[in-house]
Protein backbone atom coordinates (compact mmCIF):
# COMPACT_ATOMS: atom_id res chain seq x y z
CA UNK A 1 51.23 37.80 -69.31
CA UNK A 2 50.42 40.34 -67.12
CA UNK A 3 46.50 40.10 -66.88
CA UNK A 4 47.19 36.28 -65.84
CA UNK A 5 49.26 37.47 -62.95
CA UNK A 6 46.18 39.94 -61.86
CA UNK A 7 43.75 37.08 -62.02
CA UNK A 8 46.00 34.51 -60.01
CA UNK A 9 46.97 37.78 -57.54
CA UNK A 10 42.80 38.45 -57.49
CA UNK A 11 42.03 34.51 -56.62
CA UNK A 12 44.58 34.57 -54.07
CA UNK A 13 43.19 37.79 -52.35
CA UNK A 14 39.76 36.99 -52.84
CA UNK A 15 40.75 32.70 -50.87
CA UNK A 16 42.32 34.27 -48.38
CA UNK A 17 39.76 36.83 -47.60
CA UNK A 18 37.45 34.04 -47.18
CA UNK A 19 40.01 31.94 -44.92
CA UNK A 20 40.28 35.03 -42.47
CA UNK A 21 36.34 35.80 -42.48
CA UNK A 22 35.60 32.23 -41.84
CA UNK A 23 38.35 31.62 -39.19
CA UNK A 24 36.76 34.90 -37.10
CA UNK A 25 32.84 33.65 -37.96
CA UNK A 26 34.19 30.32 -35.95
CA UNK A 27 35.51 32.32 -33.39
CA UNK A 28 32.68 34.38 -32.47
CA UNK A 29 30.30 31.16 -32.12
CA UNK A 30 32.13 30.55 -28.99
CA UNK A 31 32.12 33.84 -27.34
CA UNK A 32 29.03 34.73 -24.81
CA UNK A 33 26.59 36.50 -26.06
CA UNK A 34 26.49 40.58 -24.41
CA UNK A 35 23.59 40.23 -21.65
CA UNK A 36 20.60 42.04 -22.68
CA UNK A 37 18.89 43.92 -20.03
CA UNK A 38 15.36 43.12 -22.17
CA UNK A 39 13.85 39.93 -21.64
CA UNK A 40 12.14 38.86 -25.16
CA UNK A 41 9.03 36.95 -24.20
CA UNK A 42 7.28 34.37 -26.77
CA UNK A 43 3.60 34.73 -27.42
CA UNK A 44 1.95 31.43 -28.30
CA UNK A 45 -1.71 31.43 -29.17
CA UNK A 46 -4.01 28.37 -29.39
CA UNK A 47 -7.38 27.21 -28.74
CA UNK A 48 -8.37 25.99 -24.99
CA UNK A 49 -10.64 22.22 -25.88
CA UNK A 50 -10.85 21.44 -22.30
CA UNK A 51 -10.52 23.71 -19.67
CA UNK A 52 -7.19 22.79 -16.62
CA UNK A 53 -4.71 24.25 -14.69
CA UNK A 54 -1.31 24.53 -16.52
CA UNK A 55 1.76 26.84 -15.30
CA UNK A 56 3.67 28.95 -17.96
CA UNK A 57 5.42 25.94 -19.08
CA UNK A 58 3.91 24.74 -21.84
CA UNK A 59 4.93 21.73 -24.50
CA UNK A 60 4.03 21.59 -28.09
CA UNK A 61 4.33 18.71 -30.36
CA UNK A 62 2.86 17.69 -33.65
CA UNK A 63 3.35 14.48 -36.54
CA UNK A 64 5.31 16.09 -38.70
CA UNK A 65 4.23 13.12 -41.40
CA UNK A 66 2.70 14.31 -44.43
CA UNK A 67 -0.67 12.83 -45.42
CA UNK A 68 -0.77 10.27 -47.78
CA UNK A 69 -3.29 10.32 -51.04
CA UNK A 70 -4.36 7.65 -53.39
């Protein structure tokens, strides 16, 4: 009788733990981020077909369709 009382005490523990971890994961998402005093640049590489004048904004975009065989 007394191992089933464990098991339901160890199931209990175990749901709430995961109540409390999720309810402070949600609250987190909301929070600002700390300001980071590094600014993380992204490197994009590519080849240049016809030479222009572009500024540092720059748009990529692809088909994402997948090719179809016969």
């Amino acid at each position: 009788m007394k191992f089933k009382y464990i098991i339901y005490l160890l199931l209990a523990v175990g749901l709430g733990g995961m109540i409390v971890y999720r309810i402070n994961a949600n609250a987190n998402i909301g929070k600002p981020a700390k300001p980071s005093t590094e600014i993380k640049k992204t490197t994009v590489k590519g080849v240049v077909l016809t030479p222009r004048k572009f500024d540092d904004n720059i748009s990529l975009s692809r088909n994402v369709g997948g090719k179809r065989t016969n």
